[in-house]
Protein backbone atom coordinates (compact mmCIF):
# COMPACT_ATOMS: atom_id res chain seq x y z
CA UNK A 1 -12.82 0.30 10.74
CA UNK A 2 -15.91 0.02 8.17
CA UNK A 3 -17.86 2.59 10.03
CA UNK A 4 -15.45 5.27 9.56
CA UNK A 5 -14.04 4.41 6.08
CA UNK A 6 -18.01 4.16 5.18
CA UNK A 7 -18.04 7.51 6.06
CA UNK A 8 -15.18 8.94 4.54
CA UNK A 9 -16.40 7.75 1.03
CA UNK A 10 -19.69 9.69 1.75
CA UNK A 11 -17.70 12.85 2.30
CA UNK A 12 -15.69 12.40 -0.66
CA UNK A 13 -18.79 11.59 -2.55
CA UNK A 14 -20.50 14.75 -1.35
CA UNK A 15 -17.57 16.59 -2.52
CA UNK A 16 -17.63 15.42 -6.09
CA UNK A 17 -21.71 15.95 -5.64
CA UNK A 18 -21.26 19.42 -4.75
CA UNK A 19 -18.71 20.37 -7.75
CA UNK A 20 -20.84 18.74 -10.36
CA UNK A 21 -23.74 20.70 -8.96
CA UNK A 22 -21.94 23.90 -9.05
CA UNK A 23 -20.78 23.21 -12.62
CA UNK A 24 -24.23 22.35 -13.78
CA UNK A 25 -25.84 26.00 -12.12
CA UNK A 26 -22.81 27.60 -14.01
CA UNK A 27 -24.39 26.79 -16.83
CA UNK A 28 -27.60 28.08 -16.11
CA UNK A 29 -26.41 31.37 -14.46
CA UNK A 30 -26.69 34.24 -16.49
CA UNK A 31 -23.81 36.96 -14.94
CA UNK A 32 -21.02 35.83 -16.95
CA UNK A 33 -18.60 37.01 -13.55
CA UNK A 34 -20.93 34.85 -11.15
CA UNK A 35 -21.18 31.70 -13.68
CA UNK A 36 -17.18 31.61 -14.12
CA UNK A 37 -16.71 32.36 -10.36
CA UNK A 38 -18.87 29.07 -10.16
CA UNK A 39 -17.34 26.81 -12.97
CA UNK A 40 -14.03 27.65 -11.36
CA UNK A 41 -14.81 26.49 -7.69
CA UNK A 42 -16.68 23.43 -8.93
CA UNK A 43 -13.99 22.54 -11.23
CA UNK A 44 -12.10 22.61 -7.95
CA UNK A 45 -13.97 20.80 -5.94
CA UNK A 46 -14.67 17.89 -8.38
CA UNK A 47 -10.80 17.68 -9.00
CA UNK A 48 -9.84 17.67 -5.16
CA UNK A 49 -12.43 14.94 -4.58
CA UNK A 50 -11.21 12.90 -6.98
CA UNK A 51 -7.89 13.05 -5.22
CA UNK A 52 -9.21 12.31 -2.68
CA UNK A 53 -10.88 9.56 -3.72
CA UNK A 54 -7.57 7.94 -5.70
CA UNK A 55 -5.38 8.36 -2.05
CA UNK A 56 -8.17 6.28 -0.40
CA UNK A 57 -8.19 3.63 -2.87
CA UNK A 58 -4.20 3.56 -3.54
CA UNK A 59 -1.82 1.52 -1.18
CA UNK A 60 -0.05 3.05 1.22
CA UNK A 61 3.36 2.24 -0.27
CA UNK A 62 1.93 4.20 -3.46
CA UNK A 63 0.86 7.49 -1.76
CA UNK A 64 4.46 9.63 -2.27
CA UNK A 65 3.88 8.56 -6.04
CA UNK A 66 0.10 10.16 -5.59
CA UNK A 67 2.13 13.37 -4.58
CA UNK A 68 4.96 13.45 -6.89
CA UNK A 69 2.65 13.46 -9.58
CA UNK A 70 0.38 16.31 -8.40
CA UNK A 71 3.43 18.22 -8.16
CA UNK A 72 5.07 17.52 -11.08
CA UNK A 73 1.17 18.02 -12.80
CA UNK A 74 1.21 21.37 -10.89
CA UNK A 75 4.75 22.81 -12.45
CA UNK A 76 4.00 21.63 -15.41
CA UNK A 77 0.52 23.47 -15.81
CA UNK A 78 2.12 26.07 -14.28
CA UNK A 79 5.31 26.43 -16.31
CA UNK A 80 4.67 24.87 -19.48
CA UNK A 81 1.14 23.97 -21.10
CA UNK A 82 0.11 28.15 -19.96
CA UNK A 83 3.08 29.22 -21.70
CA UNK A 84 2.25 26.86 -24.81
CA UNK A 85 -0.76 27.58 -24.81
CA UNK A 86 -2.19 24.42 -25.85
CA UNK A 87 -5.68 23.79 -26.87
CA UNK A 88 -7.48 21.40 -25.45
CA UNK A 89 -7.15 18.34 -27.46
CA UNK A 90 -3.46 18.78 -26.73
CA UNK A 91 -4.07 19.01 -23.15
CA UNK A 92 -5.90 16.13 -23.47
CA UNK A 93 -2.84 14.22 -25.38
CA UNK A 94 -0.73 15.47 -22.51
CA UNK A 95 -2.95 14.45 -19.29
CA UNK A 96 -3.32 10.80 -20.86
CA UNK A 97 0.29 10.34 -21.28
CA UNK A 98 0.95 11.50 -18.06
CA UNK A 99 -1.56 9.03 -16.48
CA UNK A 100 0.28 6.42 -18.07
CA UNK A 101 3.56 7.50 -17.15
CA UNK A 102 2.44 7.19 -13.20
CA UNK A 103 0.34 4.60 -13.58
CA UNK A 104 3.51 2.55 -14.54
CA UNK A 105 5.35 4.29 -11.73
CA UNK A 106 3.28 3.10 -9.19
């Protein structure tokens, strides 16, 4: 029940702990190869715990949604913004829209 649950949380929060950490000692790291390296996996890790985090709070009814929209976020990264190649503000434009789109999905 509320033991476990209590304990998934922490994990999940230890996840997002760990990627923030990385991405703040990627700033401070002075290899360029070893501070991107870095950025990168605690980019990672901060995204995936967020995931996480959403498919713990959604209903269960709402979970294929979770994963029709990280697949349709991952073809379109993949396939379209790259080959764009939009700047960041546009990226920005795009992720908000999309959040809206699912959000009314759901």
């Amino acid at each position: 029940g509320t033991v476990e649950a209590r304990f998934v949380y922490v994990f999940v929060l230890g996840i997002l702990f760990t990627g923030v950490k990385d991405l703040l000692r990627s700033q401070v790291m002075s290899s360029a190869v070893d501070s991107g390296r870095l950025k990168s996996r605690g980019l990672w890790e901060v995204y995936s715990g967020v995931v996480l985090l959403v498919a713990l709070l959604f209903r269960a009814h709402n979970l294929p949604t979770l994963a029709c929209c990280l697949l349709v976020q991952t073809i379109m990264a993949q396939f379209i913004w790259k080959k764009l190649h939009y700047d960041a503000a546009q990226t920005t434009i795009m992720h908000y829209w999309f959040g809206q789109a699912f959000f009314y999905f759901q």
